[in-house]
Protein backbone atom coordinates (compact mmCIF):
# COMPACT_ATOMS: atom_id res chain seq x y z
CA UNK A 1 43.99 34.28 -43.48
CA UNK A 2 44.55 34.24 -39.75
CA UNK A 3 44.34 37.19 -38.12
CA UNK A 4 45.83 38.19 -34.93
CA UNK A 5 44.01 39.57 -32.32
CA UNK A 6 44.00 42.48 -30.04
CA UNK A 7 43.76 42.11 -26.24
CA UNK A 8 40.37 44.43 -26.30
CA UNK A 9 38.98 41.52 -28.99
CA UNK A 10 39.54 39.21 -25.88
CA UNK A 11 37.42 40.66 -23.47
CA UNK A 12 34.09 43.18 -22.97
CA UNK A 13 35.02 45.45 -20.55
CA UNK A 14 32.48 46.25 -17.92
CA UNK A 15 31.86 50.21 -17.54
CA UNK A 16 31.98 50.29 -14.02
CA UNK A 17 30.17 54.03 -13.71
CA UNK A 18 26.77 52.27 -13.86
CA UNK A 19 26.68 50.82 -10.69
CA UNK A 20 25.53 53.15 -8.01
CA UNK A 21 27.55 50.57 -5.30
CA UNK A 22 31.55 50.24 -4.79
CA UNK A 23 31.14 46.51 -3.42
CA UNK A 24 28.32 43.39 -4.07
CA UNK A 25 28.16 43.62 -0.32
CA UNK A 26 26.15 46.75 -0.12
CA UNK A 27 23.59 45.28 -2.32
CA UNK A 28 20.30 44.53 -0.78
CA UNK A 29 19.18 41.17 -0.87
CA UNK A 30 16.60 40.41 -3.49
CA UNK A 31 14.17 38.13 -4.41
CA UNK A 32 12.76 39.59 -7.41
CA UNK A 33 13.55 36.40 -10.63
CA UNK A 34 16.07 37.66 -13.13
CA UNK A 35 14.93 37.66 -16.70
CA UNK A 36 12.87 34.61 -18.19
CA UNK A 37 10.31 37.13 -18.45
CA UNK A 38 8.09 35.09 -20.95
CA UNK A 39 8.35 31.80 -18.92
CA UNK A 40 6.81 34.43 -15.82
CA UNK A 41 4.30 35.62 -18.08
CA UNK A 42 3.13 32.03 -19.49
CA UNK A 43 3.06 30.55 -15.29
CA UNK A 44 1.11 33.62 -14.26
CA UNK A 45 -1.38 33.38 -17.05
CA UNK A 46 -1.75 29.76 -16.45
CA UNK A 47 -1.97 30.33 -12.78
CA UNK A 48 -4.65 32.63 -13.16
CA UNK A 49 -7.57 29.98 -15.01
CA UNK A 50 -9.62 28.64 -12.89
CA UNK A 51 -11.46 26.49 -14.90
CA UNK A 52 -11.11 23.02 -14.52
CA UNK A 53 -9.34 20.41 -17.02
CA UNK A 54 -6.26 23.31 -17.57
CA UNK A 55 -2.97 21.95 -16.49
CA UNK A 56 0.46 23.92 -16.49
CA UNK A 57 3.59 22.27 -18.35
CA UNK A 58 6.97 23.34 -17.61
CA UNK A 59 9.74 22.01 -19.52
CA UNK A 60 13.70 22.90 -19.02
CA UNK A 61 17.54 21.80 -18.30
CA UNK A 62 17.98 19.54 -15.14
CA UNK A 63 19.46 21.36 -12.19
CA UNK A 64 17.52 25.29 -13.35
CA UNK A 65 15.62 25.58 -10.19
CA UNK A 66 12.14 24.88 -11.97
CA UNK A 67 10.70 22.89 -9.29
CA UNK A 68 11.61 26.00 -6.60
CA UNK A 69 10.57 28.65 -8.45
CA UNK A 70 7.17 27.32 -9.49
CA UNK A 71 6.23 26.49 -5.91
CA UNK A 72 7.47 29.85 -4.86
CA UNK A 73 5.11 31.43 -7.82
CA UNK A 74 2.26 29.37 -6.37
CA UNK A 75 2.36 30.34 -2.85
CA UNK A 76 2.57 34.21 -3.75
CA UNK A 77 -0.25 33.14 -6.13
CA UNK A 78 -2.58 31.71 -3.44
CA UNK A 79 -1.44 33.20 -0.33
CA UNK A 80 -4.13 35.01 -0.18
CA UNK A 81 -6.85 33.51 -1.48
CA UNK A 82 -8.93 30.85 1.02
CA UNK A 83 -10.30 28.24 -1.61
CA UNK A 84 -6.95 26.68 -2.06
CA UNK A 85 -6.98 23.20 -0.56
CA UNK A 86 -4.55 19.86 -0.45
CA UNK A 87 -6.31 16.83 -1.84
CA UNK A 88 -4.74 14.02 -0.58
CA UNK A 89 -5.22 9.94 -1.47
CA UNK A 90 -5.96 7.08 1.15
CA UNK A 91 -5.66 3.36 0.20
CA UNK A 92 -9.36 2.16 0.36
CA UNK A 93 -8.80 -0.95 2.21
CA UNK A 94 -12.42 -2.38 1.45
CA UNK A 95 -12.25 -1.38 -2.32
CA UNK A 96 -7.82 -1.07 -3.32
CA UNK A 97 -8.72 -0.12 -6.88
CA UNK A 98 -10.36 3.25 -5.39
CA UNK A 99 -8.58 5.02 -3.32
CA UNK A 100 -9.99 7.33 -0.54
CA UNK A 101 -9.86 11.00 -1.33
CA UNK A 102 -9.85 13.74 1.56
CA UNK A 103 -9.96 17.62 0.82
CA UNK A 104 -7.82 19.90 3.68
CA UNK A 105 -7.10 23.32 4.10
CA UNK A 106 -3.78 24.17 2.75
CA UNK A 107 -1.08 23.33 3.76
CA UNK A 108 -2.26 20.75 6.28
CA UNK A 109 -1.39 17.26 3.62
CA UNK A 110 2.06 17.57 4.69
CA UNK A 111 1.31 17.73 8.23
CA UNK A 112 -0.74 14.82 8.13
CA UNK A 113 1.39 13.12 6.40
CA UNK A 114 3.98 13.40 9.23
CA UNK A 115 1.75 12.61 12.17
CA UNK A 116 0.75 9.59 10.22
CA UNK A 117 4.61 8.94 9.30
CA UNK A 118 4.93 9.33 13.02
CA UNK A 119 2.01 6.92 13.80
CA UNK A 120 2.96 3.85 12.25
CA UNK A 121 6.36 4.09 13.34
CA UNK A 122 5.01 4.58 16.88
CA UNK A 123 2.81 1.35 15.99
CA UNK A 124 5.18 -0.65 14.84
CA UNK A 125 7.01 -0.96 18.37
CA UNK A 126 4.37 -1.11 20.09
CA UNK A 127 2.63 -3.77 18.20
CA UNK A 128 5.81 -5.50 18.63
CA UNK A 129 6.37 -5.05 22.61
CA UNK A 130 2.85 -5.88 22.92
CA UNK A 131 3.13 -9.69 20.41
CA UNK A 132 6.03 -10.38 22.83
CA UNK A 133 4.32 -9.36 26.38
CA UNK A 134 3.52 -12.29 28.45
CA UNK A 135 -0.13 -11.29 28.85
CA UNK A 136 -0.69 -11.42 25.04
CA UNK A 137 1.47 -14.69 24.29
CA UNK A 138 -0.96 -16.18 27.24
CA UNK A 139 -4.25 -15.11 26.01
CA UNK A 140 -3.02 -16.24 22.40
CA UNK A 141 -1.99 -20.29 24.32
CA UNK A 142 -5.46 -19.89 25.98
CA UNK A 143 -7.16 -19.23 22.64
CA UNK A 144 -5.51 -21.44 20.29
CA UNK A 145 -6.07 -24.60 23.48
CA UNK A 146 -9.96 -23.36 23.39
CA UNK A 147 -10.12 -23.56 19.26
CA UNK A 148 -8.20 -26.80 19.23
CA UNK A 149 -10.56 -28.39 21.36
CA UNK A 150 -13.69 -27.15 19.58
CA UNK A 151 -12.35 -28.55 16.58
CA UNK A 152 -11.70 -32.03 18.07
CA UNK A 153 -15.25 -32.07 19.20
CA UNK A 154 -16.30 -31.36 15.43
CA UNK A 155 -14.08 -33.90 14.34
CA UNK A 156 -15.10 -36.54 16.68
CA UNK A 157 -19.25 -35.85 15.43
CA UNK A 158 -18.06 -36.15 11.61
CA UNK A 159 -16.14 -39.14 12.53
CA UNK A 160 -19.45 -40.69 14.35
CA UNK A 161 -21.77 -39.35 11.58
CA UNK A 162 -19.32 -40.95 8.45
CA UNK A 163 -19.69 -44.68 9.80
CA UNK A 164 -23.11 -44.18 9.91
CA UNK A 165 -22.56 -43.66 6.15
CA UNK A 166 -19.36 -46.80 5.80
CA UNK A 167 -16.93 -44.02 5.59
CA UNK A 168 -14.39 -44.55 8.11
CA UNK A 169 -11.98 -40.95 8.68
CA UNK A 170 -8.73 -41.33 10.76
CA UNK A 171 -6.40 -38.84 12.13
CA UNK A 172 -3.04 -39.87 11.23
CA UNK A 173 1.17 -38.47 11.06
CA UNK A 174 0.61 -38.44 7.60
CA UNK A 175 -2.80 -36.35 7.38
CA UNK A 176 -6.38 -37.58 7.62
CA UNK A 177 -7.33 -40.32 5.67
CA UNK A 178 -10.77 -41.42 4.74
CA UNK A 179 -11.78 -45.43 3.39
CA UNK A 180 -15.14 -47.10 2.75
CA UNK A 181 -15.81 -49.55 5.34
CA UNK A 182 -18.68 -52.21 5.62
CA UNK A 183 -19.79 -53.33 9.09
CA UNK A 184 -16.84 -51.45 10.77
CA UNK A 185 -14.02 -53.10 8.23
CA UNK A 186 -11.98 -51.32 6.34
CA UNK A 187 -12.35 -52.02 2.83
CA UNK A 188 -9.16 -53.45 0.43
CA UNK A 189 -9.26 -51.99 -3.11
CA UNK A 190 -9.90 -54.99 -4.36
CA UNK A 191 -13.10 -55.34 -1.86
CA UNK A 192 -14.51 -52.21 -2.86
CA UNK A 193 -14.02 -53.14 -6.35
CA UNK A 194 -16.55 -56.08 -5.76
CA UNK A 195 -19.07 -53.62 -4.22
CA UNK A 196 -21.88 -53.30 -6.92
CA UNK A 197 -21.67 -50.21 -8.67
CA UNK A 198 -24.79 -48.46 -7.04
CA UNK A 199 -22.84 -49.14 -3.40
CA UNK A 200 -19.15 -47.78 -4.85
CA UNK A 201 -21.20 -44.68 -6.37
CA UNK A 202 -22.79 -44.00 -3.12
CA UNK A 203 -19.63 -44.55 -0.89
CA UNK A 204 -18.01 -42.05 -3.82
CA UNK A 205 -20.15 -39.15 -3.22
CA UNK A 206 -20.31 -39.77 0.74
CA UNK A 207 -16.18 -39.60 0.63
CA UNK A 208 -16.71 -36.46 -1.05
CA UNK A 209 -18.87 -34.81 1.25
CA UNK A 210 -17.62 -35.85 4.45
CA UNK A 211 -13.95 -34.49 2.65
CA UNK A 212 -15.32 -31.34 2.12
CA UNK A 213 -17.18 -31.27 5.87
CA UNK A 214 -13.57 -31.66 6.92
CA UNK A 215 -11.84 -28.91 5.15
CA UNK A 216 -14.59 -26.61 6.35
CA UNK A 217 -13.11 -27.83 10.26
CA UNK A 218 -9.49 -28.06 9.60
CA UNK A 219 -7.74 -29.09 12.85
CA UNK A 220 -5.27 -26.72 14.18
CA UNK A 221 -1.70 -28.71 14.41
């Protein structure tokens, strides 16, 4: 049966003679949390243990202010104690698996983690103005001219040392090449393939080493 309501069933009428104020305005500013009194009571308990291995779970509606209030629980929490301290991570360039681990007083990660926001941008142009200055591009011609020719004088020994041994290496568009010769000829396939197998064997294994003396001097194009 469908009954028809009253205005009063509508509505819950506020009795106004409560409130010791006549506007919102006069009310002092407060920053005392508003009921979830057993979610205060579970933090501050949790807050309290100082063993290690206890961890504090906090679970809730997207958008409730969770992450605000707990950090404002902490600080009131630790304000005024002095063995509170940010443990920040490095990346362990030697070892990347590991990372570096550095203990601060409070509230000094975040300003380290600024100055060394501020660093690397600060690096990066001047890293760049500096790969562009004449001075460095000069030193860098001058270098790369001084390793070139070292290398050509390594080249030219393993070239002198591999006919000793009928190996004959050749700098060409294409790469270096390296053939068996005998008496200063280059060999044909079909010449080496006359060569008695102890020779071929022993021209075989010289290739191979004098290959690997030259990727241990690669020339710098």
């Amino acid at each position: 049966m469908i009954k028809l309501l009253k205005i009063k069933d509508l509505y819950n009428k506020c009795d106004t003679s409560i409130f010791t104020f006549k506007s919102t305005k006069d009310i002092k500013v407060t920053n005392k949390i508003i009921s979830h009194n057993r979610a205060l009571s579970g933090i501050d308990t949790a807050l309290g243990i100082k063993e290690n291995g206890f961890n504090l779970f906090v679970m809730g509606e997207k958008g409730r202010g969770k992450h605000s209030l707990l950090i404002r629980l902490i600080k009131e929490k630790t304000k005024n104690d002095k063995n509170i301290y940010d443990w920040i991570y490095l990346y362990n360039f030697a070892d990347y698996d590991k990372p570096l681990i550095i203990k601060l007083q409070s509230g000094q990660a975040k300003r380290f983690k600024k100055s060394m926001s501020n660093l690397i941008s600060s690096l990066k142009t001047k890293i760049t103005q500096v790969l562009k200055s004449k001075k460095y591009l000069s030193q860098k011609n001058t270098l790369e001219k001084q390793i070139s020719d070292e290398q050509d004088v390594l080249f030219n020994k393993v070239k002198e040392f591999a006919l000793k041994d009928n190996i004959s290496i050749s700098d060409t568009s294409s790469g270096i090449t390296i053939s068996p010769v005998i008496k200063g000829k280059l060999l044909s396939s079909e010449e080496f393939n006359l060569l008695s197998l102890i020779e071929r064997d022993l021209i075989d294994k010289n290739i191979l080493i004098y290959q690997e003396k030259i990727d241990e001097n690669t020339k710098v194009e």
